[in-house]
Protein backbone atom coordinates (compact mmCIF):
# COMPACT_ATOMS: atom_id res chain seq x y z
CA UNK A 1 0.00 0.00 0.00
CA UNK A 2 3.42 2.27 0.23
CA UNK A 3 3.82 2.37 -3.43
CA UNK A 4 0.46 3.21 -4.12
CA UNK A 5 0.52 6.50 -1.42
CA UNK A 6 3.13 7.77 -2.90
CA UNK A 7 1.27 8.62 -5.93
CA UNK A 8 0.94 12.16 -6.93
CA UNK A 9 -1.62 13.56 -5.28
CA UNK A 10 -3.14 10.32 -3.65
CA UNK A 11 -4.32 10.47 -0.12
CA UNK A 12 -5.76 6.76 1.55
CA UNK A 13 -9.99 7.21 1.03
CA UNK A 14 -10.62 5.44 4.36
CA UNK A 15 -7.48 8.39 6.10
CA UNK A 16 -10.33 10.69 4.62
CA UNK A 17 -12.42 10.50 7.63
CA UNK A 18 -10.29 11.91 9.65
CA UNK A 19 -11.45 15.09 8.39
CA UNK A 20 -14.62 14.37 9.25
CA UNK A 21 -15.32 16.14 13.08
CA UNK A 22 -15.92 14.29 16.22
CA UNK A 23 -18.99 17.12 16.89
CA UNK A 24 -20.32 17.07 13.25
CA UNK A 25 -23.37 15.46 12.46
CA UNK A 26 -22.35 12.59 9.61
CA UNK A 27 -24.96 12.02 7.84
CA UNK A 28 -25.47 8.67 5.94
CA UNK A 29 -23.81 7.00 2.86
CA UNK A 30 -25.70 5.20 0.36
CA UNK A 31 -25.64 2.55 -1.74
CA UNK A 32 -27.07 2.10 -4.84
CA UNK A 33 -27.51 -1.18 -7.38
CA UNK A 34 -28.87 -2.97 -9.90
CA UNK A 35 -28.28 -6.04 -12.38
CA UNK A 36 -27.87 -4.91 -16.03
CA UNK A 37 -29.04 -7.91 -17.51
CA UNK A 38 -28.67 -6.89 -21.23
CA UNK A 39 -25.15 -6.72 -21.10
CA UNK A 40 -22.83 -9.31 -22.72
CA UNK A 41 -18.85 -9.59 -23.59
CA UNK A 42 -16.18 -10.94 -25.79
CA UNK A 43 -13.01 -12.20 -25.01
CA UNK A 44 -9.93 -10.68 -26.87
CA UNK A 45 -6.74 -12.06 -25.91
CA UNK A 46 -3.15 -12.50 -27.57
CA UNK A 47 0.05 -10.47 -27.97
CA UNK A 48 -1.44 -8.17 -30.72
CA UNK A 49 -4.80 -7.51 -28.98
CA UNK A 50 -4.19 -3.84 -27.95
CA UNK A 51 -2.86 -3.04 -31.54
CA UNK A 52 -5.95 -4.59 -33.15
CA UNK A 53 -8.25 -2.96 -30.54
CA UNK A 54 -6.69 0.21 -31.17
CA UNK A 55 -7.29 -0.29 -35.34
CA UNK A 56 -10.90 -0.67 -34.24
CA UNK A 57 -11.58 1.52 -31.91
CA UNK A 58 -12.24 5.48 -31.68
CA UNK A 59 -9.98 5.75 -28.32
CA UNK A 60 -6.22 5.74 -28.39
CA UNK A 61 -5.34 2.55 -26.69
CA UNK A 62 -1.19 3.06 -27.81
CA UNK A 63 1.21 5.61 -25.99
CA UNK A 64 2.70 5.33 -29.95
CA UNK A 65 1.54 4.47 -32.72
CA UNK A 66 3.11 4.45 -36.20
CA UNK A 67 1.58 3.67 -39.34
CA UNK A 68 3.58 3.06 -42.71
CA UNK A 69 7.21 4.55 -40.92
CA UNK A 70 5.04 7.84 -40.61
CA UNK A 71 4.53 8.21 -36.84
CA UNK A 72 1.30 10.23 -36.19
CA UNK A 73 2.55 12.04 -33.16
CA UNK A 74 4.34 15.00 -32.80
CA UNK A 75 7.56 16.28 -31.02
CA UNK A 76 5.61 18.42 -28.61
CA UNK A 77 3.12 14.86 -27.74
CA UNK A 78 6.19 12.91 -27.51
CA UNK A 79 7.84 14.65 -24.39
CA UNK A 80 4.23 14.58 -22.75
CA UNK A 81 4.71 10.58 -23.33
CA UNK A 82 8.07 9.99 -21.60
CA UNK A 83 6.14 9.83 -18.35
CA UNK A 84 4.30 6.15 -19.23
CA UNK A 85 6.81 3.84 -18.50
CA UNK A 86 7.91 -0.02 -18.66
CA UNK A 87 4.00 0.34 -20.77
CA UNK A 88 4.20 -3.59 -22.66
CA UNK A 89 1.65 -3.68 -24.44
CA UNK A 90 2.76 -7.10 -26.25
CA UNK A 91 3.59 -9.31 -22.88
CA UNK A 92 1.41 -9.67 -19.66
CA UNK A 93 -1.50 -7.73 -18.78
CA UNK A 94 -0.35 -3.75 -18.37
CA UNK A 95 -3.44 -2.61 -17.99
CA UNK A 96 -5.23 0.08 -20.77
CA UNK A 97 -3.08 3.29 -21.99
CA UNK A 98 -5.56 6.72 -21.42
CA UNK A 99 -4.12 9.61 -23.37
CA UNK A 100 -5.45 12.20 -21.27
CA UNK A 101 -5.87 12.78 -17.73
CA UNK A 102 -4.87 15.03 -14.56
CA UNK A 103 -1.50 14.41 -14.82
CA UNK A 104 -1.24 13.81 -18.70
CA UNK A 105 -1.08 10.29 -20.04
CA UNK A 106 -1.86 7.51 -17.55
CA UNK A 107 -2.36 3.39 -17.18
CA UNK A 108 -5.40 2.28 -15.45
CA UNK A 109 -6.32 -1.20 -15.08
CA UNK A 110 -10.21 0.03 -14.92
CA UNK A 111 -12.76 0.32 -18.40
CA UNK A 112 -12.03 2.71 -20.84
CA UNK A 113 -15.51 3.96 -22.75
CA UNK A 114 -15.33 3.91 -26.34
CA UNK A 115 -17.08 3.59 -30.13
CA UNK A 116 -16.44 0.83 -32.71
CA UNK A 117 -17.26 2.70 -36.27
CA UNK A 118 -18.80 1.51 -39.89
CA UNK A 119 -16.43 2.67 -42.45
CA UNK A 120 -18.77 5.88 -43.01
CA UNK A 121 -18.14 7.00 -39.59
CA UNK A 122 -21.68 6.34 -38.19
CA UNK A 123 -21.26 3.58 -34.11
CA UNK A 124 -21.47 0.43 -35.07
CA UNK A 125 -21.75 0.40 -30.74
CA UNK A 126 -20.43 2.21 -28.06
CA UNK A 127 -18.56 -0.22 -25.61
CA UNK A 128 -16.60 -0.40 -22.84
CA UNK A 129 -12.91 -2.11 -23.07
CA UNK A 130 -11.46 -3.93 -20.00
CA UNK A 131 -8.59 -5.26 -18.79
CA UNK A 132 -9.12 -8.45 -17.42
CA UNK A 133 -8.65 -9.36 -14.39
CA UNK A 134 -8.33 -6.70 -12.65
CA UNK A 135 -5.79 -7.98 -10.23
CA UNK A 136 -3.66 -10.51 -11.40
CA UNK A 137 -1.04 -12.17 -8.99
CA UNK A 138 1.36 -9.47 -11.12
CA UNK A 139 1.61 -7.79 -14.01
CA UNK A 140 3.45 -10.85 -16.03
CA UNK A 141 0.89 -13.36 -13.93
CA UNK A 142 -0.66 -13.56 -17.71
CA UNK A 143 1.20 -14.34 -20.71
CA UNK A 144 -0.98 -11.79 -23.09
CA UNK A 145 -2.97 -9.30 -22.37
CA UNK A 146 -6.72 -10.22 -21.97
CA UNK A 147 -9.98 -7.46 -22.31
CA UNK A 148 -13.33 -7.63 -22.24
CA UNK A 149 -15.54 -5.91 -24.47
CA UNK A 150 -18.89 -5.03 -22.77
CA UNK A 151 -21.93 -4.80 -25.47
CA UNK A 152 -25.60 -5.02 -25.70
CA UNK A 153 -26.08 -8.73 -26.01
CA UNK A 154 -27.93 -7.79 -29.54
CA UNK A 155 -25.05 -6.75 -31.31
CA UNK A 156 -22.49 -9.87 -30.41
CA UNK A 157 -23.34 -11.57 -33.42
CA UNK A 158 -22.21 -8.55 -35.60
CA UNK A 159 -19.45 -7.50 -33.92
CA UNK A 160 -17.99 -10.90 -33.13
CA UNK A 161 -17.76 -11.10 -37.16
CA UNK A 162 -16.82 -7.80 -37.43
CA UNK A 163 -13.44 -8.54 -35.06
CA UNK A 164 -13.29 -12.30 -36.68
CA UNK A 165 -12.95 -9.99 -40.17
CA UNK A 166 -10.61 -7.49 -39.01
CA UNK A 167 -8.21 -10.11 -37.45
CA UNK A 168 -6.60 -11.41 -40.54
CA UNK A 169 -2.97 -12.31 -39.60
CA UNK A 170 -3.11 -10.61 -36.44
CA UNK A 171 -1.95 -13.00 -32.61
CA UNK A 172 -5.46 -12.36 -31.88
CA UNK A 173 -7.74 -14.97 -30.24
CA UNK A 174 -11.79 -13.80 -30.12
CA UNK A 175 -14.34 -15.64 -28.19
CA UNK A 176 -17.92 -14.97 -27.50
CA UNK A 177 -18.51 -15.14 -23.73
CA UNK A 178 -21.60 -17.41 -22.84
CA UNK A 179 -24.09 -15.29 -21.42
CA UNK A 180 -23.59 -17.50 -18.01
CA UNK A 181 -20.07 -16.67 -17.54
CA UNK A 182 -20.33 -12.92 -16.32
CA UNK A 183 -22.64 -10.48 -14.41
CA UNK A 184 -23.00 -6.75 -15.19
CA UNK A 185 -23.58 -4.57 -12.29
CA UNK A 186 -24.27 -0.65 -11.77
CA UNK A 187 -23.11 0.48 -8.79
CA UNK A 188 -23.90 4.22 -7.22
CA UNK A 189 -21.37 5.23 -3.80
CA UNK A 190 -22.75 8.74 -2.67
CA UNK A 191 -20.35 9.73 0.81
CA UNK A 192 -21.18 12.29 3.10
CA UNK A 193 -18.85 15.93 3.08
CA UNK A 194 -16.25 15.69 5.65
CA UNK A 195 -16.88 19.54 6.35
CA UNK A 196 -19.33 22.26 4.60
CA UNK A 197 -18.24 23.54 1.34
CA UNK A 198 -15.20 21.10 1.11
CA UNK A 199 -14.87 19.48 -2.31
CA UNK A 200 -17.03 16.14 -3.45
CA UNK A 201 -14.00 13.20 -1.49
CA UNK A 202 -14.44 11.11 -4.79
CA UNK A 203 -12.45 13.55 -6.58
CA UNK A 204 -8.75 13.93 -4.47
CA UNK A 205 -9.26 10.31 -3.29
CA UNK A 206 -10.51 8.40 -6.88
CA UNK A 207 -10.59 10.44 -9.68
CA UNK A 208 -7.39 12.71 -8.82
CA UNK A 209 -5.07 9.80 -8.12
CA UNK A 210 -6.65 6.79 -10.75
CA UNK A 211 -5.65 9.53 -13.33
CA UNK A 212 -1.72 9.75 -12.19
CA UNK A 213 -0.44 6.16 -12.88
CA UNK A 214 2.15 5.81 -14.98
CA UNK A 215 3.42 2.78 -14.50
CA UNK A 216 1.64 -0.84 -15.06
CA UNK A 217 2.95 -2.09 -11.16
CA UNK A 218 1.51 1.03 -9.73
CA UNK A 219 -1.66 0.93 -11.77
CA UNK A 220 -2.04 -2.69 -10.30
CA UNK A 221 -1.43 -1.46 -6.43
CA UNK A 222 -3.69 0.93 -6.83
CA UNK A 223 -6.93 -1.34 -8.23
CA UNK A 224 -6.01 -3.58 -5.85
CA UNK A 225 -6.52 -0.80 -3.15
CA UNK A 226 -9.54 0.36 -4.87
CA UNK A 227 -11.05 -3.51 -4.52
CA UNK A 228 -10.14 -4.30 -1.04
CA UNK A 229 -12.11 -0.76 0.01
CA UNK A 230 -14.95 -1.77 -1.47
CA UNK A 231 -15.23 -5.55 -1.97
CA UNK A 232 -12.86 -6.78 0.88
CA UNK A 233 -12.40 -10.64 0.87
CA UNK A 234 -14.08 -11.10 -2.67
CA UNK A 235 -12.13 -9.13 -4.91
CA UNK A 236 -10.97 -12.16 -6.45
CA UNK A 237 -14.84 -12.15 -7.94
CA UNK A 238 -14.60 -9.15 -9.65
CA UNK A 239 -13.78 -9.84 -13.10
CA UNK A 240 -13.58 -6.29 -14.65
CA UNK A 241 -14.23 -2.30 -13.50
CA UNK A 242 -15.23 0.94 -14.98
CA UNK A 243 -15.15 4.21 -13.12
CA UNK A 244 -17.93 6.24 -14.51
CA UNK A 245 -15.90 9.24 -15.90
CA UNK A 246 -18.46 10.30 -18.45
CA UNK A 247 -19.85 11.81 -15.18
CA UNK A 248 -16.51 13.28 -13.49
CA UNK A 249 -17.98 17.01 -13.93
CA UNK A 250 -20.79 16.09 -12.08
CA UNK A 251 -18.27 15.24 -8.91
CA UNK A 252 -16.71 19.04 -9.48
CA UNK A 253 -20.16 20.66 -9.39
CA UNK A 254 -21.68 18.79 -6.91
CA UNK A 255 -19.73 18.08 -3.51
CA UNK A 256 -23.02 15.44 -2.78
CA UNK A 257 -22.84 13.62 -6.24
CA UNK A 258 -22.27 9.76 -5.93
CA UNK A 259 -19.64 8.19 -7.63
CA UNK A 260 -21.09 5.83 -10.15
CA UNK A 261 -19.13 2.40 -11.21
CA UNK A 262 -19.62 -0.66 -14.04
CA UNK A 263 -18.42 -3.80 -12.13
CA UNK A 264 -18.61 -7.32 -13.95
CA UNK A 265 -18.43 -10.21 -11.68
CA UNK A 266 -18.32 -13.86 -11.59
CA UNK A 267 -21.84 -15.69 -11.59
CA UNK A 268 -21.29 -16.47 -8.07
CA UNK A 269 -21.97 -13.20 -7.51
CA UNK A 270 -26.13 -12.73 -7.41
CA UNK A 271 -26.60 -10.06 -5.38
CA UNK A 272 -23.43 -6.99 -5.30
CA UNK A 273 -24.41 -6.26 -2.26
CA UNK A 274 -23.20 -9.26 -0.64
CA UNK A 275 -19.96 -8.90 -1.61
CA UNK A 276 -19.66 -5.10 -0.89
CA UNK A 277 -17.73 -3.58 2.14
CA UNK A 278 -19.68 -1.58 4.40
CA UNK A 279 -17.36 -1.62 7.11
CA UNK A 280 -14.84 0.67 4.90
CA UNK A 281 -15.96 3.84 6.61
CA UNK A 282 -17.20 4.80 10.01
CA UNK A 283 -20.49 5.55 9.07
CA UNK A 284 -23.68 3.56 8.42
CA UNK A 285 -24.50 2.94 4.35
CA UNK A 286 -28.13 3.21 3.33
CA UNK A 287 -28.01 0.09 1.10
CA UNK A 288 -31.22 -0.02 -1.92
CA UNK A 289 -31.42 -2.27 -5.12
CA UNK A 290 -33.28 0.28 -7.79
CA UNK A 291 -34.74 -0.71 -11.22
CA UNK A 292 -33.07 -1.02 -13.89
CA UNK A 293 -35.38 2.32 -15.66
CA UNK A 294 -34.37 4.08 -12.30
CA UNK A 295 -30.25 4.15 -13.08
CA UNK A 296 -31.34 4.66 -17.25
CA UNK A 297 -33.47 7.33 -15.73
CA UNK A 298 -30.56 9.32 -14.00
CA UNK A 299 -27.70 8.53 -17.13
CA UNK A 300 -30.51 10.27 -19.26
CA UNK A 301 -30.48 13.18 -16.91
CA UNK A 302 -26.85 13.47 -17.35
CA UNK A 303 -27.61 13.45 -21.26
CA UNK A 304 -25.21 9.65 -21.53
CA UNK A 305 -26.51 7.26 -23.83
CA UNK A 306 -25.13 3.18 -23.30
CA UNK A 307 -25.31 0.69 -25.50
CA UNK A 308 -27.88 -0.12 -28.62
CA UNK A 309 -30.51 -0.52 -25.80
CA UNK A 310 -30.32 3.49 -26.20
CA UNK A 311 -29.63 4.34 -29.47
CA UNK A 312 -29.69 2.53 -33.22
CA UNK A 313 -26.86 1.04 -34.69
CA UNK A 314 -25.35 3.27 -37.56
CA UNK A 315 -27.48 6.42 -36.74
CA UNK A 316 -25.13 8.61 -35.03
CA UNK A 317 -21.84 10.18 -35.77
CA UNK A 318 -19.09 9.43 -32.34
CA UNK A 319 -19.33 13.53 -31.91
CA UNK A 320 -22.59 13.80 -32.20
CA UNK A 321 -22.30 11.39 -28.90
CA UNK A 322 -20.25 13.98 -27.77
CA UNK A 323 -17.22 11.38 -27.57
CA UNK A 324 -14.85 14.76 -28.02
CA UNK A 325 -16.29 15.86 -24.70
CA UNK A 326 -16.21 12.46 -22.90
CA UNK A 327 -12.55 11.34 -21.23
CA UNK A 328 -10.45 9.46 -23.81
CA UNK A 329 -13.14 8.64 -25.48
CA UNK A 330 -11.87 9.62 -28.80
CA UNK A 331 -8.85 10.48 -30.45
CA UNK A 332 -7.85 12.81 -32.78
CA UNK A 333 -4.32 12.12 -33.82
CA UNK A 334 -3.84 8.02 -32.71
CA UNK A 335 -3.47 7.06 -36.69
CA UNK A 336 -5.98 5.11 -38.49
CA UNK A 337 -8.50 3.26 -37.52
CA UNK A 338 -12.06 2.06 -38.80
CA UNK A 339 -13.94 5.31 -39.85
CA UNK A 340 -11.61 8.12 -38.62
CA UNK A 341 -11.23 10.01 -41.88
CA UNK A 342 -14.70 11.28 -41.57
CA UNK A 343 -14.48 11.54 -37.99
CA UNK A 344 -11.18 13.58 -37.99
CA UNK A 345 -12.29 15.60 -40.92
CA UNK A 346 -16.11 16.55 -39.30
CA UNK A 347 -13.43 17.61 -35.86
CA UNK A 348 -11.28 19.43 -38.36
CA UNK A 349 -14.22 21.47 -39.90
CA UNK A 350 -16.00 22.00 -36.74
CA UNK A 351 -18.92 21.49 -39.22
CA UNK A 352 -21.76 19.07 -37.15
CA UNK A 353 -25.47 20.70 -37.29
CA UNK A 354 -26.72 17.85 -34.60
CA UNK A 355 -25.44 17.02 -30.89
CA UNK A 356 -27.08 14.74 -28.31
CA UNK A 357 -28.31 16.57 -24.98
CA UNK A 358 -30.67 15.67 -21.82
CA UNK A 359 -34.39 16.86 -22.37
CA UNK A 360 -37.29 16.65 -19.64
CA UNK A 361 -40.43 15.79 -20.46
CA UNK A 362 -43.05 17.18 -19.07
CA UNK A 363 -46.19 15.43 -20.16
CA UNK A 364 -44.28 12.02 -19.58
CA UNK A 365 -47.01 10.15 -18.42
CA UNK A 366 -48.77 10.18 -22.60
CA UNK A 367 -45.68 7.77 -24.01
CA UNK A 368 -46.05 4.55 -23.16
CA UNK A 369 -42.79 2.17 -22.31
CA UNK A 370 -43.54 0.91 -25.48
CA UNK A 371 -41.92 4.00 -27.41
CA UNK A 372 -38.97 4.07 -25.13
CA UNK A 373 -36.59 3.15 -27.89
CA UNK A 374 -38.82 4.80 -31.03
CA UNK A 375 -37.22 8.27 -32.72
CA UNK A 376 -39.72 10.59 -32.41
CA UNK A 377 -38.75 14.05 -34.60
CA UNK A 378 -38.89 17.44 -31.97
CA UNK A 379 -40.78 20.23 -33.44
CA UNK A 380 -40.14 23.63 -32.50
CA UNK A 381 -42.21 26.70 -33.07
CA UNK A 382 -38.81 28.20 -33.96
CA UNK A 383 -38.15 25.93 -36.91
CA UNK A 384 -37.56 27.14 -40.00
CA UNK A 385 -38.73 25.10 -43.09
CA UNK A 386 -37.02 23.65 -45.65
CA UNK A 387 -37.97 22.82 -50.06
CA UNK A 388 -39.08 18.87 -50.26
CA UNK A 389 -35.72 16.65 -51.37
CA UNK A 390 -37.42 16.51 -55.03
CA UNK A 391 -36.91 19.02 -57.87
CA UNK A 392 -39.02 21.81 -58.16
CA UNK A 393 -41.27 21.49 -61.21
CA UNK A 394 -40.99 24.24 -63.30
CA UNK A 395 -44.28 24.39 -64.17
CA UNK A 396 -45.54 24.77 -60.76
CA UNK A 397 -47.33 27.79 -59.11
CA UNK A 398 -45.73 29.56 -55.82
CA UNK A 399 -48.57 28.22 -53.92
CA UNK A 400 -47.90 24.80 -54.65
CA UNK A 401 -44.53 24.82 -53.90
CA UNK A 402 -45.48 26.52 -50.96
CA UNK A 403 -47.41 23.61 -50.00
CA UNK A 404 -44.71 21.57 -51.02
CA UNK A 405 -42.75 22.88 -47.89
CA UNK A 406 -42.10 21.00 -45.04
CA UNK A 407 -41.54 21.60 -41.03
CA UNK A 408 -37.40 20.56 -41.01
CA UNK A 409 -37.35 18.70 -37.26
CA UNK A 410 -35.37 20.43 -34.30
CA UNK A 411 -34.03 16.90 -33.66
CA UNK A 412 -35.13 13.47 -32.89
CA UNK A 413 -35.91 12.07 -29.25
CA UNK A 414 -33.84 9.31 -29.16
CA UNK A 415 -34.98 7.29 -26.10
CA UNK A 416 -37.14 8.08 -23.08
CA UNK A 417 -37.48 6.90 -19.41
CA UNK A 418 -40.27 8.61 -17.36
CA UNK A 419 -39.82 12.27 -17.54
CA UNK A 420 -35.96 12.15 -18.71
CA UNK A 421 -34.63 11.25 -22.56
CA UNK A 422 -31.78 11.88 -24.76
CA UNK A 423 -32.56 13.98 -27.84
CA UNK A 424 -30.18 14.60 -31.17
CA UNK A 425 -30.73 18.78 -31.34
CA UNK A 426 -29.75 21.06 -33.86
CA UNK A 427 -26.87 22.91 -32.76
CA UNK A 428 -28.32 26.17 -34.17
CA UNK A 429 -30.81 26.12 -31.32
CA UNK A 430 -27.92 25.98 -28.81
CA UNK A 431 -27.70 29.72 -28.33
CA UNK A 432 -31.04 31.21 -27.92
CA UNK A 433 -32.07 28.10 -25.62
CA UNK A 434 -29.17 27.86 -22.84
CA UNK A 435 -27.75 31.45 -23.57
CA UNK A 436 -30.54 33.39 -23.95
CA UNK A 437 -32.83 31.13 -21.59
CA UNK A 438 -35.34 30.63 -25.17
CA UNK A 439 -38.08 27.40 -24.58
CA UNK A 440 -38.15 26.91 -27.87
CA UNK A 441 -41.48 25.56 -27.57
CA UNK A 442 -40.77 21.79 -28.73
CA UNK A 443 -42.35 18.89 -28.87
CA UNK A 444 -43.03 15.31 -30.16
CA UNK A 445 -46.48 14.21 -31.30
CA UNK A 446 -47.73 10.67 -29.62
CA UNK A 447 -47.88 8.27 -32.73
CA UNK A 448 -52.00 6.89 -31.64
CA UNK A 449 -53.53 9.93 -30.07
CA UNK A 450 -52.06 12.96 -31.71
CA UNK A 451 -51.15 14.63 -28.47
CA UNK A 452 -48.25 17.12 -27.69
CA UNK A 453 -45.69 16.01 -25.46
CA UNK A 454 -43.37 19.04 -24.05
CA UNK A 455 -39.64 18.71 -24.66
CA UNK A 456 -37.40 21.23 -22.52
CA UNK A 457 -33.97 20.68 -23.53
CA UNK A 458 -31.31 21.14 -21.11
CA UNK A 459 -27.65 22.39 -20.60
CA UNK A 460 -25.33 20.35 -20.98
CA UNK A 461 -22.11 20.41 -18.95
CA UNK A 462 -19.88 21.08 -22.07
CA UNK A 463 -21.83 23.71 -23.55
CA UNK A 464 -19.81 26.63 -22.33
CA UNK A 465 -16.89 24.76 -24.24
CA UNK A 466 -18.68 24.70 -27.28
CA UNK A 467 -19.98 27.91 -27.29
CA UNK A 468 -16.10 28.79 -27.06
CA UNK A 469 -14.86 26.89 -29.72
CA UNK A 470 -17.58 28.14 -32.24
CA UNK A 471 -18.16 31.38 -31.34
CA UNK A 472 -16.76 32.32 -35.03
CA UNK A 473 -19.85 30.66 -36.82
CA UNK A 474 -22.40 31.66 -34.60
């Protein structure tokens, strides 16, 4: 536990409570789970399996990578790399290379979220790669490095071909998991504040120090710390583990936000909670199993989509996901991989008309659970119109053509869960809606009854960014 303290910036999470006072009144942690029984995985291994993930996927996965003598990074990247050492990608089980964190570049044996692409640039999936297992006897305990790739369980078929394609000579061995072999858990940690006004503890005792590894032997200590404070006597169970950092601005705004996690576990495991340790921290847990529509409820919230259970394969571009936003989720300069040229090109342009953002719905209660995963288009009373895709005729009147016109959508309401959804929104709406404060006045029509169901888009954590960076074409 040495090595792992003397990260930068790491402080013990249980020593955390000492800043909590003797006279203060602590009020309770909590707890929250549920099964995700849709997920399902396959099994990369083999020396070349982080090259041919990284030729696949929209994340940079290699501290280097060179294609055709050319290498893709430049001077100024390189010195940022010298940091990530004894990385071997090739041997063992190192763990997963993120390009960006709070201390640069970093190794993490946790998830990394990311996209597999069609060759037009449109997710095939989103995913999440890990390594696996988490903690090996040592870094070398493997021969090859091993990962995980967590999908919806309707997609496997495809993208089991897909890989079984792309392998050609590659030391790459690919194996559907049977559906028996893992379980997929959500898991939400909310602590109490040590002291009023003091920052969220996730963030100097997780997120902080999980981002300064930069070797694959301090990587290791530090999962292995991470287990034995919250699964104590059963880590050997868990098989894989994503920190939630689609949701790490959350922690920064709110000192009261839980800290949400992905864990897959053996199917010994049938309940998380009986593995989980509540003795970590002098003070009681509230402990609660929710739904499954409760914890899609609160990622739609957060505007996050997961999986094909939220979105349709091949409909959406990776930044129209906001991957650019989301923590090495793509990369921009990692060399080529399946569908980057439009990708990089759309990033280079700044040119995308459509991003995905959190809406409320007001009038919830009219769409049925039914239309949870139907695209509804959002009218606005602001939208302008647009000529039909056909030809004019040229020997029709003005009013015709006039009548010819057509409403063009605000967006499309991508998936719904009570009074929360996910909505792809023209980015020329941005402005007037969370600058200007603008409704908008939108809506989707219910398919049977006709009615109006209120959309109220709302801001998304990045948008100041964005406004930023296109403040020329606005």
């Amino acid at each position: 536990m040495a090595r792992v303290a003397a990260v930068k910036g790491y402080t013990n999470l249980i020593s955390a409570v000492r800043n909590y006072s003797d006279t203060q009144k602590i009020t309770k942690a909590s707890v929250k789970y549920c099964a995700l029984p849709q997920k399902s995985y396959i099994k990369v291994r083999g020396p070349d399996s982080v090259p041919f993930l990284n030729g696949l996927t929209t994340s940079k996965l290699l501290p280097l990578y060179v294609k055709k003598n050319l290498t893709t990074i430049g001077s100024d990247e390189t010195s940022k790399l010298i940091d990530i050492k004894d990385y071997d990608y090739i041997k063992g089980n190192a763990g997963l290379f993120n390009e960006f964190g709070e201390d640069g570049p970093y190794i993490s044996r946790f998830g990394t979220y990311t996209g597999f692409l069609n060759s037009k640039g449109k997710l095939l999936t989103d995913s999440i790669i890990y390594p696996t297992p988490v903690w090996p006897e040592d870094v070398y305990a493997n021969k090859f490095p091993r990962f995980l790739l967590e999908l919806d369980q309707s997609v496997i078929p495809r993208m089991s071909a897909i890989l079984e394609t792309h392998k050609l000579l590659r030391k790459v061995k690919i194996e559907v998991a049977s559906p028996a072999e893992f379980n997929t858990w959500h898991l939400s940690i909310k602590l109490p504040l040590p002291a009023p006004k003091e920052m969220n503890p996730w963030i100097e005792n997780l997120v902080v120090p999980s981002e300064s590894l930069k070797t694959p032997d301090i990587a290791l200590q530090f999962a292995r710390h991470v287990l034995s404070m919250l699964f104590q006597g059963n880590e050997h169970k868990v098989c894989g583990m994503y920190l939630e950092k689609r949701l790490q601005n959350v922690l920064y705004e709110d000192p009261e936000a839980p800290q949400d996690f992905r864990v897959v576990t053996s199917p010994e495991v049938e309940d998380i909670a009986s593995i989980f340790n509540f003795e970590m921290m002098p003070f009681q847990f509230d402990c609660s199993e929710i739904s499954v529509s409760e914890a899609r409820r609160t990622r739609y919230k957060h505007g996050l989509l997961d999986s094909l259970s939220d979105f349709k394969a091949e409909s959406l571009l990776p930044l129209e996901m906001n991957f650019d936003y989301l923590p090495n989720a793509v990369s921009f300069d990692k060399g080529c991989y399946v569908g980057q040229e439009l990708t990089a090109r759309t990033y280079a342009t700044g040119v995308l008309r459509k991003r995905c953002v959190a809406v409320r719905i007001d009038n919830f209660a009219k769409l049925t659970s039914s239309t949870r995963n139907t695209y509804f288009d959002i009218k606005s009373s602001q939208t302008s119109s647009r000529p039909v895709d056909s030809a004019p005729s040229p020997f029709q009147n003005a009013k015709a053509g006039a009548r010819n016109r057509r409403q063009k959508p605000a967006g499309t309401l991508l998936c719904h869960e009570k009074d929360f959804g996910v909505a792809l929104l023209r980015t020329e709406f941005f402005k007037s809606l969370f600058s200007r404060g603008e409704n908008g006045d939108f809506y989707i029509e219910e398919p049977v009854s006709g009615d109006k169901i209120t959309i109220i888009p709302q801001k998304p954590f990045w948008y100041d960014d964005w406004l930023d960076e296109n403040q020329d074409t606005l």
